[in-house]
Each structure stands twice: as C-alpha cells, then as structure tokens.
Protein backbone atom coordinates (compact mmCIF):
# COMPACT_ATOMS: atom_id res chain seq x y z
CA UNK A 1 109.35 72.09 93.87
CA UNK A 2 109.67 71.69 89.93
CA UNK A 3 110.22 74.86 89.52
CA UNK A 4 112.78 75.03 92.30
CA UNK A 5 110.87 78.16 93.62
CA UNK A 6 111.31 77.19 97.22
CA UNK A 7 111.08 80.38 98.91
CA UNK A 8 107.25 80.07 98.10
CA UNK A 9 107.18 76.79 100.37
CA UNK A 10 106.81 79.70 102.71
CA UNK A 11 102.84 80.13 102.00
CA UNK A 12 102.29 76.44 103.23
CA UNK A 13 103.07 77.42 106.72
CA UNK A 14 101.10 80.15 105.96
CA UNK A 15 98.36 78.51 104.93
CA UNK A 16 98.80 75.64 107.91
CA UNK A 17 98.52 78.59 110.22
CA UNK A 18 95.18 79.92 108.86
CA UNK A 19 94.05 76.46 108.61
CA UNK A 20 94.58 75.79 112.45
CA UNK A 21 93.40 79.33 113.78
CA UNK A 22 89.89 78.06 111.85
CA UNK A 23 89.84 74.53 113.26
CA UNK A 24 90.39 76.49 116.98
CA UNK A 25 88.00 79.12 116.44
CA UNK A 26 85.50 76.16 115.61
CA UNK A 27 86.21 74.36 118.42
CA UNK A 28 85.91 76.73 120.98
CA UNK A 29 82.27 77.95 119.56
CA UNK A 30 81.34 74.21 119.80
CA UNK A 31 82.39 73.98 123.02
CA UNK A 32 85.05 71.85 122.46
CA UNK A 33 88.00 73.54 123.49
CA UNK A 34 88.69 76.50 126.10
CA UNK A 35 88.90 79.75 124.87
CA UNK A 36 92.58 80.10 124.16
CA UNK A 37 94.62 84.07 125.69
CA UNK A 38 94.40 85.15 122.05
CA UNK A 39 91.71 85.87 119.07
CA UNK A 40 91.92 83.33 116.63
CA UNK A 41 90.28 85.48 114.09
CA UNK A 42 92.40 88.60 114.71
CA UNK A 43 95.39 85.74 114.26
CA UNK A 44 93.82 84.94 110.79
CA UNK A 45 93.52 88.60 109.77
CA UNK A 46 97.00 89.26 110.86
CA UNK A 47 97.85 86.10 108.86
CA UNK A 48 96.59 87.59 105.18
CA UNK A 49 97.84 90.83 106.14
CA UNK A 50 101.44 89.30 106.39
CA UNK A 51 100.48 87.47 103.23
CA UNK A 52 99.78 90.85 101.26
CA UNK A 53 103.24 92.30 103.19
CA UNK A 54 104.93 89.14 101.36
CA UNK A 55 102.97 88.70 98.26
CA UNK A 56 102.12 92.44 97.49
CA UNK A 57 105.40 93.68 97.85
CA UNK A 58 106.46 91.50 95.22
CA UNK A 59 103.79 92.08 92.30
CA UNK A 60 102.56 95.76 93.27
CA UNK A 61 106.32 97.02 91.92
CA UNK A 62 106.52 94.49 89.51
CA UNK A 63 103.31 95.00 87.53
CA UNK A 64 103.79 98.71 88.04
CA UNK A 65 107.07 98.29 86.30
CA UNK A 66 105.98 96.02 83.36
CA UNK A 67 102.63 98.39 82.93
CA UNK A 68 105.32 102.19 82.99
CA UNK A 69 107.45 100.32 79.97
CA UNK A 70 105.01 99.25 78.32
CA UNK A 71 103.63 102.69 77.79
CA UNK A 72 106.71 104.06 77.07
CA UNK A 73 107.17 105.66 80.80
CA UNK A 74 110.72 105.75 82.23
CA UNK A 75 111.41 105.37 85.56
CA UNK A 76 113.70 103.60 87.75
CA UNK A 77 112.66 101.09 90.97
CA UNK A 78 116.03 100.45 92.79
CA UNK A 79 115.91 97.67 94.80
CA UNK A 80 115.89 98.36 98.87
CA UNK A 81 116.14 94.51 100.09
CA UNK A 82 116.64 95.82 103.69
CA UNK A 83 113.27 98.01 103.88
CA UNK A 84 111.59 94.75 102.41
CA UNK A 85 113.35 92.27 105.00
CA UNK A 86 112.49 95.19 107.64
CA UNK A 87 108.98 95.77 106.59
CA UNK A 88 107.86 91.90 106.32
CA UNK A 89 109.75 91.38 109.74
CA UNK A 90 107.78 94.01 111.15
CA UNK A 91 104.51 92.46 110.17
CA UNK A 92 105.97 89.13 111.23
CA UNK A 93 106.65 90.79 114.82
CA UNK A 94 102.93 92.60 114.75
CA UNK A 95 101.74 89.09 114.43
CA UNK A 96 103.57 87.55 117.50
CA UNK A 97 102.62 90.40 119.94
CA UNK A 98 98.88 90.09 118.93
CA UNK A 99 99.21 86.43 120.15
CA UNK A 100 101.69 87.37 123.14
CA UNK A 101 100.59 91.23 124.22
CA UNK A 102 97.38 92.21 122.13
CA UNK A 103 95.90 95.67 122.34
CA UNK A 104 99.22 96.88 124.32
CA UNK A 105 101.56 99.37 123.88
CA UNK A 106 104.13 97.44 122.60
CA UNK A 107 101.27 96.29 120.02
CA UNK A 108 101.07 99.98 119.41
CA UNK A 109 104.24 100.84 119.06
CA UNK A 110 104.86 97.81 116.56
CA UNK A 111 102.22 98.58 114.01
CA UNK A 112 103.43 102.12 114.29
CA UNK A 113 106.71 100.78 113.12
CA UNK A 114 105.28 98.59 110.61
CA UNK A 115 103.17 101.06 108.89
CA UNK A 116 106.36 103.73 108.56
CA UNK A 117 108.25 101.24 106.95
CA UNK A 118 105.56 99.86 104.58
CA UNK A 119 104.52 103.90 103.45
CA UNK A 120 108.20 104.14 102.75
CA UNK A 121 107.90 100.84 100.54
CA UNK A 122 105.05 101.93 98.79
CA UNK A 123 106.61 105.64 98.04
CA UNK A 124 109.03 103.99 96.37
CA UNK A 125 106.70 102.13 93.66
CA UNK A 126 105.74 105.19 91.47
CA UNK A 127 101.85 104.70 91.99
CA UNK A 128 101.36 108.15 91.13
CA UNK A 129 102.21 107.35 87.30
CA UNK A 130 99.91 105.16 87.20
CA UNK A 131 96.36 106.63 87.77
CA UNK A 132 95.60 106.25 84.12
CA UNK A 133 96.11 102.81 84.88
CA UNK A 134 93.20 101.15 86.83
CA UNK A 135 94.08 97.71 87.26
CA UNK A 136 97.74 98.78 88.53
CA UNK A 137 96.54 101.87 91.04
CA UNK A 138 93.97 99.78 92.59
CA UNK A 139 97.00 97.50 93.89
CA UNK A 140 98.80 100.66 95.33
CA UNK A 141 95.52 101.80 96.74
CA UNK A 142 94.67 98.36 98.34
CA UNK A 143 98.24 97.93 99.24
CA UNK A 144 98.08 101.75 101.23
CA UNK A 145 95.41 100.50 103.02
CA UNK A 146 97.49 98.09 104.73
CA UNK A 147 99.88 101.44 105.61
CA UNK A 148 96.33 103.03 106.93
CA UNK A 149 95.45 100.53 109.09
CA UNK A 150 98.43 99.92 111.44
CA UNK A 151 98.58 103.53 111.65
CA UNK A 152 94.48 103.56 112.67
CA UNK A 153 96.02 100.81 115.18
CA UNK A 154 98.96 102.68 116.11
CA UNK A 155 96.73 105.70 117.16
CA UNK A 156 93.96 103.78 118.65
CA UNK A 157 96.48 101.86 121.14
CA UNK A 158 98.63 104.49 121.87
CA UNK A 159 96.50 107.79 122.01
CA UNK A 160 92.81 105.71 122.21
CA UNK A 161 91.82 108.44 120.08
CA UNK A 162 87.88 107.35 119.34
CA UNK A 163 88.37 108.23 115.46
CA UNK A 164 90.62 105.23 114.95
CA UNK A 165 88.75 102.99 116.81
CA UNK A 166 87.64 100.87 113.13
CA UNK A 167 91.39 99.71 112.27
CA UNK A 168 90.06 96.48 111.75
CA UNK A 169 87.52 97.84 109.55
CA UNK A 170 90.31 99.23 107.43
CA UNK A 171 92.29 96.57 107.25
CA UNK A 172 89.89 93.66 106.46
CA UNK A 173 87.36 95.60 104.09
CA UNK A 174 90.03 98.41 102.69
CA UNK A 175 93.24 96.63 102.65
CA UNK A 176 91.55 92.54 101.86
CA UNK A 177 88.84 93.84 100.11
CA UNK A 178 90.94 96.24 97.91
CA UNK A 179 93.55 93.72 97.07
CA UNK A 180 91.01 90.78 96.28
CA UNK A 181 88.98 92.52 93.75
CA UNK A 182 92.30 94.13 92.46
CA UNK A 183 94.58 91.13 92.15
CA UNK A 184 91.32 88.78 91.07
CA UNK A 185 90.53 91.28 88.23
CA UNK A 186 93.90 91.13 86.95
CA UNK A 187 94.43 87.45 87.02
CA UNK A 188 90.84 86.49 85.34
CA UNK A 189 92.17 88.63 82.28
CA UNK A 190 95.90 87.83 82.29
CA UNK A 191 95.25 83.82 82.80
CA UNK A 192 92.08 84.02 79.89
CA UNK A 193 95.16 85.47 77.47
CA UNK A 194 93.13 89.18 77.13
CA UNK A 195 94.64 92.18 77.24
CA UNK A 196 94.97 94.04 80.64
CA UNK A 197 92.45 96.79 80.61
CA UNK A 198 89.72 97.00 82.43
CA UNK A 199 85.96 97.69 81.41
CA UNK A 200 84.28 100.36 83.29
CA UNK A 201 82.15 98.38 85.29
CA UNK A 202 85.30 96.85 87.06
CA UNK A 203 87.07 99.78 87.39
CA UNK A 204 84.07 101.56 89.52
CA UNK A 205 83.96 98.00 91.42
C-alpha cells in the first residue's frame, strides 16, 4: 500500500484461498466437515499454478531481459498484454471448472486452451539465448512445465491416453518444484547483494 503497488493486493486473495482449501481439507480428515463435490488439494495446486501464470509471467521475461543486456545480447520482447490477460484468464477459468466440472471434457478442453496460450507466451521470452545462463533457463524450464502439464491434462481427459495419466506429477514436482528451487536460488543471491551466478552444485540441483 506504500508503495501504491495495488495490483499485488491480488496475492492476498490468493493466499486467503489457499489458506481456506487447507483449513477444509483438515476438517474433513478430522471428521469435522463433509467431504465437499471438489478436491481441496487439487484446488490448492491449481491455486500456485495460477500464482506462477501471474507471478512467472512477470519475472521469467523480465530477468531474461535484464540478464541478454547485460551480456551485451540484443533482442527485443514486445509486449502482447492480450496473450497475458488471455493466458492468466485461462488458468483463472481451469481453476473454476476443477471446482464446478473436474476431470470433464470441458476441463479438457480448458487446459488444452490454457497450455496453447502459455507455449505461445513462453516462445516469446527468448529462453533459447539463455542456456549459458543457469539461473535464467531454469525459470523458462520450470515455467514450460506448467505448458507440459495442461497439455498431459488435456490428453489424459480428452483421449485417456494411459501415458499422460501423471499430469499432476508434472505439474506439482516439474512445474512447483522447478520454479521453487529456481526463483529461491536467485533471490538468496540477489537479496545477500552477490552476484547472480550460480555454483555448480546449484546448477545440477
């Protein structure tokens, strides 16, 4: 609010949300509450996923930017507000069906959708400059994940084919995973004033 940076109020409702899905997930294995239509945990996941679509698709293309100057690479990222507005909406949307019509067609056809449009964001972000570049690539990678995912889940509800079966998989321990060690790694040296290259170790972590 000091800042005037309101649009981040946004992650409080966020952040409300993942804080009731946990209190009803509790309650129902205590036996407190009836099992509600819908997976509170899948809610939750669907929750940070939203939260990368929001958070990543701010920072991947920024820090990719900064890192390209900085070693003297040119390239220009022209803004496509639309495809952002239409990508987070789609997320947005993937959450509500999960709640409203999970495992359907719709549900299906909506993460089909949402990975198309976040494949075409990521494209756009010059990631393939950057693979001398650790600590940026490992935000495209974790950030693609998100793209393989709703595609594994786009297959898996539409065609039931068995291969794509571990969507989940890819999305908590690919996409979450990926992005966690990648976005921690960056901030522990960034916030400690060091410079932003990372020692082996980290990189094969």
């Amino acid at each position: 609010v000091r800042a005037r940076n309101y649009r981040n109020l946004q992650f409080l409702l966020i952040l409300a949300l993942l804080a009731g899905a946990d209190a009803l997930f509790v309650s129902v294995q205590l036996g407190w509450l009836v099992p509600p239509t819908f997976d509170p945990l899948r809610f939750a996941v669907n929750l940070v996923m939203l939260l990368i679509a929001v958070v990543g698709g701010r920072i991947v293309p920024a820090f990719t930017r900064n890192a390209l100057l900085k070693s003297g690479v040119r390239c220009v990222f022209t803004p496509r507000p639309w495809l952002d507005r239409a990508s987070v909406t789609a997320v947005a949307a993937v959450v509500g069906v999960d709640i409203l019509r999970p495992d359907s067609a719709l549900a299906g056809g909506l993460a089909a959708l949402a990975a198309g449009l976040h494949a075409a964001r990521v494209s756009r972000w010059h990631g393939h400059r950057t693979l001398n570049m650790p600590i940026v690539w490992v935000l495209h990678a974790g950030f693609a994940w998100v793209c393989v995912a709703l595609a594994l889940k786009a297959v898996w509800l539409l065609a039931h084919a068995p291969w794509a079966a571990n969507w989940l998989h890819a999305l908590t321990a690919g996409a979450f995973g990926t992005m966690i060690l990648g976005v921690m790694t960056r901030v522990a040296l960034g916030h400690t004033g060091r410079e932003l290259v990372v020692a082996r170790p980290i990189v094969a972590s």
